[in-house]
Protein backbone atom coordinates (compact mmCIF):
# COMPACT_ATOMS: atom_id res chain seq x y z
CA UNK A 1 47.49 80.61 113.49
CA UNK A 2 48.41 79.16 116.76
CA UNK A 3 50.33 76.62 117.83
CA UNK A 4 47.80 73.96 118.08
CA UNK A 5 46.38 74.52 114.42
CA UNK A 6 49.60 74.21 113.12
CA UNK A 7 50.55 70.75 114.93
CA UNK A 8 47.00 69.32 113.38
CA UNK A 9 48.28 70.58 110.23
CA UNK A 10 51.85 69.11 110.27
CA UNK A 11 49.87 65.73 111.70
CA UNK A 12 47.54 65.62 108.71
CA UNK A 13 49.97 66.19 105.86
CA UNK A 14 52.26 63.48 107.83
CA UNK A 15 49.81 60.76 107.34
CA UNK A 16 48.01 61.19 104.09
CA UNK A 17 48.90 60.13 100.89
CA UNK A 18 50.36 63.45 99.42
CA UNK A 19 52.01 64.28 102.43
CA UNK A 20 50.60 67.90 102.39
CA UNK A 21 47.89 69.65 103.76
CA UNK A 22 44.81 70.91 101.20
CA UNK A 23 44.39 73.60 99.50
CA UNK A 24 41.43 75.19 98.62
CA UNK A 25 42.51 75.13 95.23
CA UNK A 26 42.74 71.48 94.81
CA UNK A 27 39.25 71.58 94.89
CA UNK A 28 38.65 74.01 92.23
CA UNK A 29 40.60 72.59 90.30
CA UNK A 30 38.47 69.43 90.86
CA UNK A 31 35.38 70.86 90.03
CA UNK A 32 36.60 72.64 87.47
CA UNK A 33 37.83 69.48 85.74
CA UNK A 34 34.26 67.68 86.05
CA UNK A 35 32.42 70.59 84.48
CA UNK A 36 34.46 71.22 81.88
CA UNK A 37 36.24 68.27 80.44
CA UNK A 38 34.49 67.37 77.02
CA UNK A 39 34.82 63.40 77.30
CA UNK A 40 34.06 63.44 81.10
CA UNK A 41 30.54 61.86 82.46
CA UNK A 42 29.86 62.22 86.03
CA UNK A 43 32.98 61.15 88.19
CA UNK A 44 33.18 61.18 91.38
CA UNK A 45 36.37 62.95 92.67
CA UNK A 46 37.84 62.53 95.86
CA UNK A 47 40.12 65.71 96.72
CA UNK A 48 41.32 64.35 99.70
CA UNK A 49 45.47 63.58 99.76
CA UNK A 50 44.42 59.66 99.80
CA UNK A 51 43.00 60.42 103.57
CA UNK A 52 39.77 58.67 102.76
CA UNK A 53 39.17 54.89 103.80
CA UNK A 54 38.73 52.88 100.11
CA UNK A 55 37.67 49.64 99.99
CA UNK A 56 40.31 46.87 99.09
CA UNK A 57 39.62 43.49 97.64
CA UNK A 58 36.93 41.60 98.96
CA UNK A 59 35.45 44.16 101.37
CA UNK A 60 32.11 46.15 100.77
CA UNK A 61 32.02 49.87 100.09
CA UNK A 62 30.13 52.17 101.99
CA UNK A 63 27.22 51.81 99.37
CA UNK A 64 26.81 48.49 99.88
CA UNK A 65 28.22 45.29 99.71
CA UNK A 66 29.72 44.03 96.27
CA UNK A 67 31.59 40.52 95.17
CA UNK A 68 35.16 40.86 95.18
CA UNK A 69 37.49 40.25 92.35
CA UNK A 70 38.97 37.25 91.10
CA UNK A 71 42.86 36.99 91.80
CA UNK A 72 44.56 38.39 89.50
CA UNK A 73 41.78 40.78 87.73
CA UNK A 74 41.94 44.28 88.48
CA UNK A 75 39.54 45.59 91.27
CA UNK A 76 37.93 48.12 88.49
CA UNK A 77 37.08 45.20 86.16
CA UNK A 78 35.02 43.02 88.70
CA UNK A 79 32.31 46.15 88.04
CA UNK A 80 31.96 46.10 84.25
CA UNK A 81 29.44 43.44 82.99
């Protein structure tokens, strides 16, 4: 590995969530837990340190827009009902 891989390596685990670069394990492990986890039913799984953009409060996901949440209700609970 040269020098310039490892310098985008040490960049990307400096600025994500988990501080670390991938593995390919993580997602195995992933998979893994989505095929075989009796009381699980279709999840989507992001195996990416927390690199990902995610929508915050009031702003549309990339599916689409959405209504935000009323202060002081969790952003999950604006999608049930």
């Amino acid at each position: 590995m040269g020098a310039d891989e490892v310098a985008f390596l040490r960049h990307v685990a400096e600025r994500n969530s988990a501080r670390r670069v991938g593995m390919p394990d993580y997602v195995v492990r992933a998979v893994l837990f989505a095929l075989i986890g009796p009381y699980v039913t279709g999840p989507v799984v992001h195996v990416d340190g927390g690199w990902a953009p995610r929508p915050t409060r009031g702003e549309p996901p990339a599916g689409g827009p959405r209504r935000a949440a009323p202060p002081g209700v969790p952003l999950w609970q604006d999608r049930v009902g």
